[in-house]
Protein backbone atom coordinates (compact mmCIF):
# COMPACT_ATOMS: atom_id res chain seq x y z
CA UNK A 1 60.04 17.43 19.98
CA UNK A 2 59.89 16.32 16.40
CA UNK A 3 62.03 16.96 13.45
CA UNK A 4 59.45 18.59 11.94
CA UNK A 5 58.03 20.37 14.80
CA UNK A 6 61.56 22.01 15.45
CA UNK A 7 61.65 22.78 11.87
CA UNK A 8 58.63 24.62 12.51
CA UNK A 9 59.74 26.31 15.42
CA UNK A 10 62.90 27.51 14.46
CA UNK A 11 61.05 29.38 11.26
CA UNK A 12 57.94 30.72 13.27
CA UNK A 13 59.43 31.38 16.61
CA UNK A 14 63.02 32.63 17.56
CA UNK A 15 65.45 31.04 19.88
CA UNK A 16 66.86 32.59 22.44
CA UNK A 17 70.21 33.05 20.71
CA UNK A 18 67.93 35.31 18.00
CA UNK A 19 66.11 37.12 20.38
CA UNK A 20 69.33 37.92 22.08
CA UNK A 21 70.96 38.72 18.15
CA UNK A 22 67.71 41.12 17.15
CA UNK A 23 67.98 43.11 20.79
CA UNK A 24 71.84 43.94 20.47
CA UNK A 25 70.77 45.12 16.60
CA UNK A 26 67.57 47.16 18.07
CA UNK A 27 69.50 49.18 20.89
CA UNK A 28 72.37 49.13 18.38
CA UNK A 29 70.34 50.71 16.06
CA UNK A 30 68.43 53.45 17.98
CA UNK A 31 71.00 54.37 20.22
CA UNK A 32 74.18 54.70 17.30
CA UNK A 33 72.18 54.97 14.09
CA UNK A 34 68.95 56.48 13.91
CA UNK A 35 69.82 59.67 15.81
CA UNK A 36 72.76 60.60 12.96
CA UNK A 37 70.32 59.18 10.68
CA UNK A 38 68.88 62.57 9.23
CA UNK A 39 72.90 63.70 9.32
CA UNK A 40 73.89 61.34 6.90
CA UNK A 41 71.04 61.75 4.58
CA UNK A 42 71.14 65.62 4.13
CA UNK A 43 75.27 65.44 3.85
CA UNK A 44 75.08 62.24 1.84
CA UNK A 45 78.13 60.96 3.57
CA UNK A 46 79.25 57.76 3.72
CA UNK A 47 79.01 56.54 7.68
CA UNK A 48 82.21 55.43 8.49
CA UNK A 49 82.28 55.77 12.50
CA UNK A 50 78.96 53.96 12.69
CA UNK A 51 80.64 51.43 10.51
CA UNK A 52 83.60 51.41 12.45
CA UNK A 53 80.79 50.60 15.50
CA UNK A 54 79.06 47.91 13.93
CA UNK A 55 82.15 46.03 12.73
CA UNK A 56 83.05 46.40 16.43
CA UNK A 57 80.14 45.05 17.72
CA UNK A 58 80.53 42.53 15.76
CA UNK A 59 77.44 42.95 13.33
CA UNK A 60 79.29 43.61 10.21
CA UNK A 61 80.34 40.91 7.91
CA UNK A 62 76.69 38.96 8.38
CA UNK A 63 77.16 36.28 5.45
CA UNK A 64 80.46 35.00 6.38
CA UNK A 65 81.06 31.62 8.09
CA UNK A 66 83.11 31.84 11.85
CA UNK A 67 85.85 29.89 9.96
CA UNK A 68 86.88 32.59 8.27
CA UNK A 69 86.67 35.50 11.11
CA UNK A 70 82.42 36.00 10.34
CA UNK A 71 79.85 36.01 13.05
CA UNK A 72 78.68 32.87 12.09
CA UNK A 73 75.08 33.21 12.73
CA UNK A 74 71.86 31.74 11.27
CA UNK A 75 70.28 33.29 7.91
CA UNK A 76 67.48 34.21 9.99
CA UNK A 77 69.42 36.09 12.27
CA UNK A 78 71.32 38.01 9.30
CA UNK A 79 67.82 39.01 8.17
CA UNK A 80 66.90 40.10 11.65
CA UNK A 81 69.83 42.54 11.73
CA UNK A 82 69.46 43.60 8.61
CA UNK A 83 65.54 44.84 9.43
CA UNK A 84 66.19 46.57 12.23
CA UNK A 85 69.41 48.70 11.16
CA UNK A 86 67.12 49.53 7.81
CA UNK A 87 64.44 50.88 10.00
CA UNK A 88 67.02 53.43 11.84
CA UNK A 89 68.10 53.51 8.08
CA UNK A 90 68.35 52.17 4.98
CA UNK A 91 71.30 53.85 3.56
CA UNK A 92 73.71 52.61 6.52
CA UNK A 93 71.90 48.94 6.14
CA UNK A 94 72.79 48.97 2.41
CA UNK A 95 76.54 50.31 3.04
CA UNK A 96 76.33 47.62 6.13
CA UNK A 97 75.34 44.77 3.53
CA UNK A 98 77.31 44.72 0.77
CA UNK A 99 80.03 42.89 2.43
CA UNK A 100 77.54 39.96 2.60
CA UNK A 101 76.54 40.67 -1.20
CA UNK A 102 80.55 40.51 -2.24
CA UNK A 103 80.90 37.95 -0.16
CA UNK A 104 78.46 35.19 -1.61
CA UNK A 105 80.36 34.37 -4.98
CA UNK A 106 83.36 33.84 -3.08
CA UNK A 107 81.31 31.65 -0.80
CA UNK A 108 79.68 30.33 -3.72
CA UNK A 109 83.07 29.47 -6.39
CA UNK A 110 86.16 30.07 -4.93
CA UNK A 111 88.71 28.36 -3.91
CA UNK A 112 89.49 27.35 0.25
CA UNK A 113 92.69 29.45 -0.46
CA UNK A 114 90.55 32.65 -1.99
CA UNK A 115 87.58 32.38 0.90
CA UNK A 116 91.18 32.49 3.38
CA UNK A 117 92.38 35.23 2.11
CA UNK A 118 89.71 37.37 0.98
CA UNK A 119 87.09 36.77 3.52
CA UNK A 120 89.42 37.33 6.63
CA UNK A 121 90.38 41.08 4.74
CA UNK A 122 87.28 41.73 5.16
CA UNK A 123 86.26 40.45 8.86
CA UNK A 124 89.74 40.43 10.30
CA UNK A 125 91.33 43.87 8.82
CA UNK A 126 87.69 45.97 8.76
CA UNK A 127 88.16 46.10 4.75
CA UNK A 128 85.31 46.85 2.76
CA UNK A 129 84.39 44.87 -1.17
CA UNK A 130 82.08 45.54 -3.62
CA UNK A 131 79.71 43.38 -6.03
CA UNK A 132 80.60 44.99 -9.36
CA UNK A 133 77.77 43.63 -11.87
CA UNK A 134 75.67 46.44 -12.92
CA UNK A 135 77.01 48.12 -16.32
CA UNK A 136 75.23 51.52 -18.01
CA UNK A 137 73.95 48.98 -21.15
CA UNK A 138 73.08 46.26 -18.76
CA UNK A 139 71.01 46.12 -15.92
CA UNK A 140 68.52 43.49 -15.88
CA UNK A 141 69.62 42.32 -19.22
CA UNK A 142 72.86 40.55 -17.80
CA UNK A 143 73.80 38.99 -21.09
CA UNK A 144 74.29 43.03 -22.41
CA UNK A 145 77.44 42.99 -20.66
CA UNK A 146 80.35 45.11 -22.17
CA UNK A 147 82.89 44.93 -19.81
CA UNK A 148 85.54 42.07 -21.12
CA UNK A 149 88.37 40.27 -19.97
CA UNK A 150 91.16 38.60 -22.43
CA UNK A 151 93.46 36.18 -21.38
CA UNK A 152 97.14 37.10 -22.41
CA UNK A 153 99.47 34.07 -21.07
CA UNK A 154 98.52 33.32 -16.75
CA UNK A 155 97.06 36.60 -16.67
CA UNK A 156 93.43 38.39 -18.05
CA UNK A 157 93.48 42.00 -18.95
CA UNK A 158 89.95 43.61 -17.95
CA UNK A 159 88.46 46.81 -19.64
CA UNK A 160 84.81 47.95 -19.32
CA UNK A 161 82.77 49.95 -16.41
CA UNK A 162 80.23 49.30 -14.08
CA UNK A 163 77.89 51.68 -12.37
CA UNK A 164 75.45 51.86 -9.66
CA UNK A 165 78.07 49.81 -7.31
CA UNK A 166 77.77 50.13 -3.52
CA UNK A 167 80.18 51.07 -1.79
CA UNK A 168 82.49 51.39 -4.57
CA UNK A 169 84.49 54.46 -3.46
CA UNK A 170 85.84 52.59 -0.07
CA UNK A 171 85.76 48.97 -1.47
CA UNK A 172 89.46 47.52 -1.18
CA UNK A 173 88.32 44.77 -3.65
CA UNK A 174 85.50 44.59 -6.10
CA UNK A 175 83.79 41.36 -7.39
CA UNK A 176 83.46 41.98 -10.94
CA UNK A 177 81.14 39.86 -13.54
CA UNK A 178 83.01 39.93 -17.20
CA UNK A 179 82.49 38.44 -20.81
CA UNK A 180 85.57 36.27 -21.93
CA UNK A 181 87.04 37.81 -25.43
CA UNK A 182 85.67 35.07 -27.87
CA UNK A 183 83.42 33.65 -26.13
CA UNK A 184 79.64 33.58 -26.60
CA UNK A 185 76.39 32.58 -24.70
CA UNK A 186 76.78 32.02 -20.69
CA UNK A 187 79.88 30.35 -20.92
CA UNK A 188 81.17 33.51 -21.37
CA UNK A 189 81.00 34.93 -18.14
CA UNK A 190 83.75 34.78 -15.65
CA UNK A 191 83.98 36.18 -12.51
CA UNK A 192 87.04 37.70 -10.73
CA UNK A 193 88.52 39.33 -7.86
CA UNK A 194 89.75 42.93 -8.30
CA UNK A 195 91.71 44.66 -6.19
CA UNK A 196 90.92 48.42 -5.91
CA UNK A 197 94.54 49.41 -6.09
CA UNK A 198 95.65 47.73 -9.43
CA UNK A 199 96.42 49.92 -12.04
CA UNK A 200 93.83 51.11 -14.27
CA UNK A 201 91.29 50.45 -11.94
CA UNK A 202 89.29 54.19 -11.33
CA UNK A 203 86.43 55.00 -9.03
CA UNK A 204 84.12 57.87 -10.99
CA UNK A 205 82.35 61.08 -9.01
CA UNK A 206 79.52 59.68 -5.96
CA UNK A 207 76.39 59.91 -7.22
CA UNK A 208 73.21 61.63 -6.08
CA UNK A 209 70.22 59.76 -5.22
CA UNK A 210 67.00 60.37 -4.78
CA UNK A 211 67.39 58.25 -1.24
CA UNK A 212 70.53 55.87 0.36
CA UNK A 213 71.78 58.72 0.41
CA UNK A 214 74.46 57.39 4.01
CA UNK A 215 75.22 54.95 0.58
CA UNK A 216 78.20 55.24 -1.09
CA UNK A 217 76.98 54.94 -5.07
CA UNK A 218 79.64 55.11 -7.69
CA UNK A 219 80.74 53.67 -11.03
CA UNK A 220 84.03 51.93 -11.71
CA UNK A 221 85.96 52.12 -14.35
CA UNK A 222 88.70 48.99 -15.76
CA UNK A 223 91.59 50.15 -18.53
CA UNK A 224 93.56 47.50 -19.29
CA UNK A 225 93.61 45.96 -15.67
CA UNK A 226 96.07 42.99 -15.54
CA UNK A 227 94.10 40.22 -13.23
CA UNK A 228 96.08 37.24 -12.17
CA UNK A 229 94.61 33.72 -12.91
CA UNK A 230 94.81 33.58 -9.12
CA UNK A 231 91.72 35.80 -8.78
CA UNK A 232 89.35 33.89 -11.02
CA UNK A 233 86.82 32.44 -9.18
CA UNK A 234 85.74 29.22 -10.35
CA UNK A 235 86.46 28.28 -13.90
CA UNK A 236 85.95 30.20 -16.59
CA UNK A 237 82.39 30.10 -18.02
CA UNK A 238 81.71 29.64 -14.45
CA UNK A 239 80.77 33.42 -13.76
CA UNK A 240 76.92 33.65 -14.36
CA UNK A 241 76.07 30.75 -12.54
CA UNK A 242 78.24 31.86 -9.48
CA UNK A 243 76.81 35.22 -9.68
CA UNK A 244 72.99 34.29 -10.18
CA UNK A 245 73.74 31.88 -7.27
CA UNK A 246 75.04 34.63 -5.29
CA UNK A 247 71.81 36.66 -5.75
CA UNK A 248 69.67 34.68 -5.22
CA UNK A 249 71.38 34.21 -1.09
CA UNK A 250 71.26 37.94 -1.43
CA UNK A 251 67.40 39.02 -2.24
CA UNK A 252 66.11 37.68 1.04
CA UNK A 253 68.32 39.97 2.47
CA UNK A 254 66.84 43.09 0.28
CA UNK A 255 63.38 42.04 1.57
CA UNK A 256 64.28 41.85 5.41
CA UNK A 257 65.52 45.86 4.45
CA UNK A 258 62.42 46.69 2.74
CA UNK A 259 60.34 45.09 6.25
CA UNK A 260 62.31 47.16 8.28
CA UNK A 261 61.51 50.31 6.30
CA UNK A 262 58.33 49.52 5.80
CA UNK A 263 58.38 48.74 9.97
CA UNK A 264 59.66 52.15 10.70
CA UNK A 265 57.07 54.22 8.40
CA UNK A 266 54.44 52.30 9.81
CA UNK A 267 55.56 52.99 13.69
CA UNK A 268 55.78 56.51 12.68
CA UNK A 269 52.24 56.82 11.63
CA UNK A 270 50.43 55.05 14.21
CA UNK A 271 51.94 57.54 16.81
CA UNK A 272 51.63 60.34 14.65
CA UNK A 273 47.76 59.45 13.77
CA UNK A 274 47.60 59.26 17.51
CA UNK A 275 48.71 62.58 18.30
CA UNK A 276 47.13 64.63 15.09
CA UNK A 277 44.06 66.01 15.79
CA UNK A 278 41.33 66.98 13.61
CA UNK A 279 37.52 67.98 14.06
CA UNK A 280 37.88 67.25 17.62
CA UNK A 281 39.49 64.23 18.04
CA UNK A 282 42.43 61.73 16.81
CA UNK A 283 42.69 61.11 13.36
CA UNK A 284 42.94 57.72 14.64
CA UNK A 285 39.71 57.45 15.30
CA UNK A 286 38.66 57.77 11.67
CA UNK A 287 37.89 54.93 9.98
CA UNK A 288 39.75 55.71 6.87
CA UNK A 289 43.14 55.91 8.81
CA UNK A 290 42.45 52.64 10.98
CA UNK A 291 42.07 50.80 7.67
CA UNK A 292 45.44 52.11 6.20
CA UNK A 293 47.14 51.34 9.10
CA UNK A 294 45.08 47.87 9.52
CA UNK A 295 46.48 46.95 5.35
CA UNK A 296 50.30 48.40 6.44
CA UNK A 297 50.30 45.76 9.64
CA UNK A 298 49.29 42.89 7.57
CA UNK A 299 51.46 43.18 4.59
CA UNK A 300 54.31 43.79 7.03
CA UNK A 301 53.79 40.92 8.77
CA UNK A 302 53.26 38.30 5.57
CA UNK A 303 56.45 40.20 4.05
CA UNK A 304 58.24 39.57 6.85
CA UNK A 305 56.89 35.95 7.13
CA UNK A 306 58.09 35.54 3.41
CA UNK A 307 61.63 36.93 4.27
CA UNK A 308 61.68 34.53 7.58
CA UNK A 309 60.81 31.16 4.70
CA UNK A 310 63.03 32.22 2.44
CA UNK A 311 65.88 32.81 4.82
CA UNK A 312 64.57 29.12 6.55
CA UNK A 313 65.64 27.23 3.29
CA UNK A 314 68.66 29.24 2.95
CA UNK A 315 69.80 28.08 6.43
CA UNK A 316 68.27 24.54 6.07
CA UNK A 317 70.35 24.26 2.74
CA UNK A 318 67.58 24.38 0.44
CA UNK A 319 67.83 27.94 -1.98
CA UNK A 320 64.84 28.71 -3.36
CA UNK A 321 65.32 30.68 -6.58
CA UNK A 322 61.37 31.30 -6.40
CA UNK A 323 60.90 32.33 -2.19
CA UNK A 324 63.91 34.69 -2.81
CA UNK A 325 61.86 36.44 -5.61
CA UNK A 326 58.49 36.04 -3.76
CA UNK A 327 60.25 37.57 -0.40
CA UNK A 328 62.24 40.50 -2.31
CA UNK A 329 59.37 41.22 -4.90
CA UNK A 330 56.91 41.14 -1.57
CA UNK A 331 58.28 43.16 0.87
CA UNK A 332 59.83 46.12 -1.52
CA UNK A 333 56.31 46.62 -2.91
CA UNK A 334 54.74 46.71 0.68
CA UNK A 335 57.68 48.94 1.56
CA UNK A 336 56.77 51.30 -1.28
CA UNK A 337 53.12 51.14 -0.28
CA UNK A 338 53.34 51.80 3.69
CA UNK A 339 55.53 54.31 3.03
CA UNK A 340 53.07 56.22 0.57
CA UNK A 341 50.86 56.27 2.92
CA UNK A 342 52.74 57.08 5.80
CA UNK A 343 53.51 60.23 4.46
CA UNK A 344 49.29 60.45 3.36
CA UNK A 345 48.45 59.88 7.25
CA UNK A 346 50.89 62.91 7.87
CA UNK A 347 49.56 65.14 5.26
CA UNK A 348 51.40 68.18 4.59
CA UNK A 349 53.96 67.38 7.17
CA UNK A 350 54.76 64.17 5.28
CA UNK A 351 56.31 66.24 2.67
CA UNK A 352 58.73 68.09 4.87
CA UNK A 353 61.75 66.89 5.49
CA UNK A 354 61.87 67.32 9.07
CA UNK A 355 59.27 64.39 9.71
CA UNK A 356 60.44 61.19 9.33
CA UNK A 357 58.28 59.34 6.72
CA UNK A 358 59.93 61.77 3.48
CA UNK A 359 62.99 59.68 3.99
CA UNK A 360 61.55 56.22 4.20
CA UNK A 361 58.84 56.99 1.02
CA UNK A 362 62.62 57.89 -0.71
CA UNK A 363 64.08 55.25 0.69
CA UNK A 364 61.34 52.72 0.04
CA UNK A 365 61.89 53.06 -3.73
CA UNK A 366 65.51 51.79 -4.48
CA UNK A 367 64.38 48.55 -2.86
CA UNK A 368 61.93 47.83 -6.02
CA UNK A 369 64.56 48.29 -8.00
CA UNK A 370 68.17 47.00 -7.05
CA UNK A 371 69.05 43.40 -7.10
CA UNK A 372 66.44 42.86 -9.60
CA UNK A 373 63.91 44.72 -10.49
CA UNK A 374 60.32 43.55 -9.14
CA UNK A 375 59.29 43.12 -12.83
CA UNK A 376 62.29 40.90 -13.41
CA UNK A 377 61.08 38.96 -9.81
CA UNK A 378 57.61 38.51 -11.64
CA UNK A 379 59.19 37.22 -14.93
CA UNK A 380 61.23 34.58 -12.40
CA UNK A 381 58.16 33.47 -10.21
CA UNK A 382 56.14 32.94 -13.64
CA UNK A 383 59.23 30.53 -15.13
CA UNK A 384 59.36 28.84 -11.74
CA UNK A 385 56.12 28.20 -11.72
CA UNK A 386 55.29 26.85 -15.27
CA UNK A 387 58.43 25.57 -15.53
């Protein structure tokens, strides 16, 4: 077989090894997940046993490389994972994730000694991190950032908060996206490693969200927080770049979630528009629901075709800023629109809470919005392409 043709093959087709990766994540994820699912969302508690299970199982940790304790696997494989724990549910796939998401700027700008060290807390002692970038004035606007960090000798004292960070009332470490004192422009930014214990480092109440809600959601909040040079990753100026970088390994990821949502609302109303009756027969039989469930197939399958490409380059070694947006963008609006229907195809029932399409319509949302908004995808698509 050709270069070329394995190329080919190893996007469009899975290997064994995959096949084998996506079945341990699919009878993980219906036997230990989706039956506490509903649990989890009504007590909006974090899901530490099923965690504990999946870091076990060894499907925890998904980004990081077997030199430093992680699974090793393929990008695709991560992706295939991540789809299928997001269809049991999304909240435990985004508290499952954001390992992986912390992990990438250390992956991307730190040093062999910080990847040792910090990685291995993570896949050898079952810690937990956090990607700390989000900040109440700045969202998509990165260069609003208000949180700052001064450098006073070897040291930099951090002050500032950031909100909307997963997994930030468990995280033993945060990676945390700050404006140099005195600086201007993107040399500014500088990224570090925070440790959750330090002093002056505070975690503020969980919030409430409309869905995620097996998520653990929470600002956190730096007062004069004395950060050793040691945790700097990469130089200083350095920050944006590592962090941009580190998103752009992470939106793929965001889209395989969105396909598996999307996956699970659509599974949920072809058996349910199989066993509804009305005037005499299965509402499957009407036209109007075979075509809704017709459009939710096909965008399923080209998002998760986009996810699979995107993923591809990632593992081949070729990032594309533009099939990151075009997978994330893709998939979290096709998310958002299987689920709407999903709960149309179950009518009233779709609005009770004991069916399951409610929670992936409230689900569905979040993923057009973290990570970069889908209007901020469409703003990066357009500069790719008439750039």
């Amino acid at each position: 077989m050709s270069d070329v043709q394995t190329k080919v093959k190893g996007m469009f087709f899975l290997s064994d090894e995959q096949e084998a990766i996506q079945s341990l994540a699919r009878e993980f994820a219906s036997q230990e997940i989706a039956p506490h699912a509903r649990h989890y969302d009504e007590t909006e508690s974090f899901p530490a046993e099923i965690m504990k299970k999946l870091y076990e199982t060894g499907l925890s940790n998904l980004a990081i490389p077997e030199a430093y304790g992680g699974a090793g696997i393929d990008k695709i494989s991560h992706a295939l994972i991540m789809e299928e724990i997001a269809k049991a549910c999304a909240g435990v796939a985004t508290s499952l994730d954001a390992n992986s998401l912390a992990s990438y700027p250390i992956l991307v700008g730190g040093t062999e000694e910080q990847k040792r060290v910090y990685l291995r807390r993570l896949t050898e002692e079952g810690q937990y991190a956090a990607f700390a970038l989000t900040e109440p004035a700045a969202g998509s606007d990165v260069s609003s950032l208000r949180t700052t960090a001064e450098r006073i000798g070897d040291d930099y004292v951090l002050n500032g908060e950031k909100c909307f960070i997963t997994n930030a009332s468990v995280a033993n470490f945060y990676v945390v996206l700050a404006k140099l004192k005195g600086e201007t422009g993107s040399r500014a930014f500088t990224a570090f490693i925070v440790e959750r214990d330090a002093e002056g480092v505070s975690v503020g109440e969980k919030e409430k969200k409309l869905g995620l809600r097996a998520s653990d959601t929470a600002s956190v909040l730096f007062e004069d927080v004395k950060i050793p040079s040691a945790q700097r990753l990469g130089a200083e100026g350095e920050g944006f770049k590592i962090f941009m970088k580190a998103l752009m390994y992470a939106r793929p990821m965001v889209g395989s979630q969105a396909v598996g949502i999307a996956q699970g609302a659509y599974e949920a109303a072809v058996q349910y528009a199989k066993e509804r009756k009305q005037f005499g027969k299965p509402i499957a039989d009407l036209q109007a629901i075979q075509f809704m469930l017709a459009d939710m197939a096909m965008n399923i399958e080209a998002s998760r075709l986009l996810v699979q490409k995107a993923v591809f380059l990632l593992q081949e070694g070729r990032p594309s800023v533009r099939h990151a947006s075009f997978a994330k963008c893709f998939a979290a609006d096709t998310a958002m629109k299987v689920a709407t229907d999903a709960v149309q195809i179950y009518g009233g029932y779709g609005f009770i809470r004991e069916y399951p399409v409610e929670k992936y319509f409230r689900d569905a949302k979040i993923m057009q919005i973290y990570e970069g908004t889908n209007q901020i995808q469409r703003v990066v698509i357009a500069k790719e392409i008439l750039s």
